[in-house]
Protein backbone atom coordinates (compact mmCIF):
# COMPACT_ATOMS: atom_id res chain seq x y z
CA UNK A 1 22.06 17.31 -20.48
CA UNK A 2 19.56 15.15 -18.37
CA UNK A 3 16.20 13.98 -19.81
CA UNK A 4 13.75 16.03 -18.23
CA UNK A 5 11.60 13.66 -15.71
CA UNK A 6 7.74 13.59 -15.98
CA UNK A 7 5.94 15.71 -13.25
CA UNK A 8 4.90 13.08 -10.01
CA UNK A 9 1.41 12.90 -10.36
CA UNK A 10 -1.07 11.83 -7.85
CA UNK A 11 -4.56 9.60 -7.42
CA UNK A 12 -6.65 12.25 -5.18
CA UNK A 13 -8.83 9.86 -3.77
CA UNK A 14 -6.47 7.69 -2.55
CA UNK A 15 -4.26 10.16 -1.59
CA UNK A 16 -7.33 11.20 0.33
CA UNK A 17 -7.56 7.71 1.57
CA UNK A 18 -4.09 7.67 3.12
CA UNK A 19 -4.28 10.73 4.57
CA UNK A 20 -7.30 9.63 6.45
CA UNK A 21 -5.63 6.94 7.35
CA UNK A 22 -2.64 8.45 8.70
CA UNK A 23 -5.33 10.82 10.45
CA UNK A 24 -6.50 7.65 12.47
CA UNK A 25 -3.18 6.19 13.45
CA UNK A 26 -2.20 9.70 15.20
CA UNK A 27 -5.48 9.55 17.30
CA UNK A 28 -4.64 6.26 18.05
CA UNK A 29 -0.98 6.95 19.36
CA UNK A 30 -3.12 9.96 21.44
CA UNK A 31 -5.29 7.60 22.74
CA UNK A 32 -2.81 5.12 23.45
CA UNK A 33 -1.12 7.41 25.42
CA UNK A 34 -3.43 9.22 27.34
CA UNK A 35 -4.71 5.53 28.65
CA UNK A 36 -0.73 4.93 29.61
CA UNK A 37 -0.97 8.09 31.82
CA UNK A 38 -4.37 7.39 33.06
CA UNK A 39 -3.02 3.50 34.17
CA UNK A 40 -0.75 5.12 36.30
CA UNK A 41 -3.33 7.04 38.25
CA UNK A 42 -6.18 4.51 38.30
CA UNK A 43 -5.29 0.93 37.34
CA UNK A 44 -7.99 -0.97 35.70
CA UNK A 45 -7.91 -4.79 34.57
CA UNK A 46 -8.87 -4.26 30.99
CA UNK A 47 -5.67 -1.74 30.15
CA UNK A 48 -3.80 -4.49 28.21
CA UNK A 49 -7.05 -5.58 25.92
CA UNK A 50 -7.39 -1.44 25.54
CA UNK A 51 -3.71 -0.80 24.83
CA UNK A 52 -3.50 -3.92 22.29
CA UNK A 53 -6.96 -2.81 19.98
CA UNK A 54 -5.31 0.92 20.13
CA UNK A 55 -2.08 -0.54 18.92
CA UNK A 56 -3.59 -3.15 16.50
CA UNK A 57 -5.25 -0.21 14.33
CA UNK A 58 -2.70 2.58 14.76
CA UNK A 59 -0.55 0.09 13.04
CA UNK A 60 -3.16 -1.21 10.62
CA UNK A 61 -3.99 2.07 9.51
CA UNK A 62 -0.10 3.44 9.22
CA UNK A 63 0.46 -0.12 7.30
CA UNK A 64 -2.62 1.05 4.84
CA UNK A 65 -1.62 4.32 4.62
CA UNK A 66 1.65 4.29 3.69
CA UNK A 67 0.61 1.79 0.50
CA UNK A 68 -2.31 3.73 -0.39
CA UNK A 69 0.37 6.73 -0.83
CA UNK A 70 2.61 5.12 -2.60
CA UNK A 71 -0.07 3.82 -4.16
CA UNK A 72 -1.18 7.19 -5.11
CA UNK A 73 2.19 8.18 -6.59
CA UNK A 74 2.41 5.48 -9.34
CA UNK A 75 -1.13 5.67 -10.67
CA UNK A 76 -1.97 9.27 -12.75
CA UNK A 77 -5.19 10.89 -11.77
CA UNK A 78 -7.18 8.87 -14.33
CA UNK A 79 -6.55 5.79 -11.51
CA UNK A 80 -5.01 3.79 -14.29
């Protein structure tokens, strides 16, 4: 018979916090791609610069939220 395993518990606000986070890299990837289409149509010059800050913080804030989740796992909701 196995020992019976404690309940995963979880750190609300910084399971908040990731979620948020995860929030801003999918509006980034939307962004991202609707300037992708939108090059297509109308060119500009500053595309690149626009594409790189889009890609820079949707993978910033995938980076931060996946450790704030696991993050959340370990600690108990006292944040200990």
């Amino acid at each position: 018979m196995k020992p019976a395993t404690p309940p995963v518990v979880h750190d609300k606000a910084l399971d908040r916090r990731a979620k948020l986070a995860f929030g801003v890299a999918v509006i980034c990837g939307l962004f991202l791609a609707e300037t992708l289409v939108a090059h297509r149509t109308t060119p500009h010059p500053a595309s690149p610069v626009i594409w790189s800050v889009l890609g820079s913080v949707a993978g910033a804030a995938l980076v931060l939220g996946a450790l704030w989740h696991r993050r959340a796992r370990r600690r108990g909701p006292g944040g200990a």
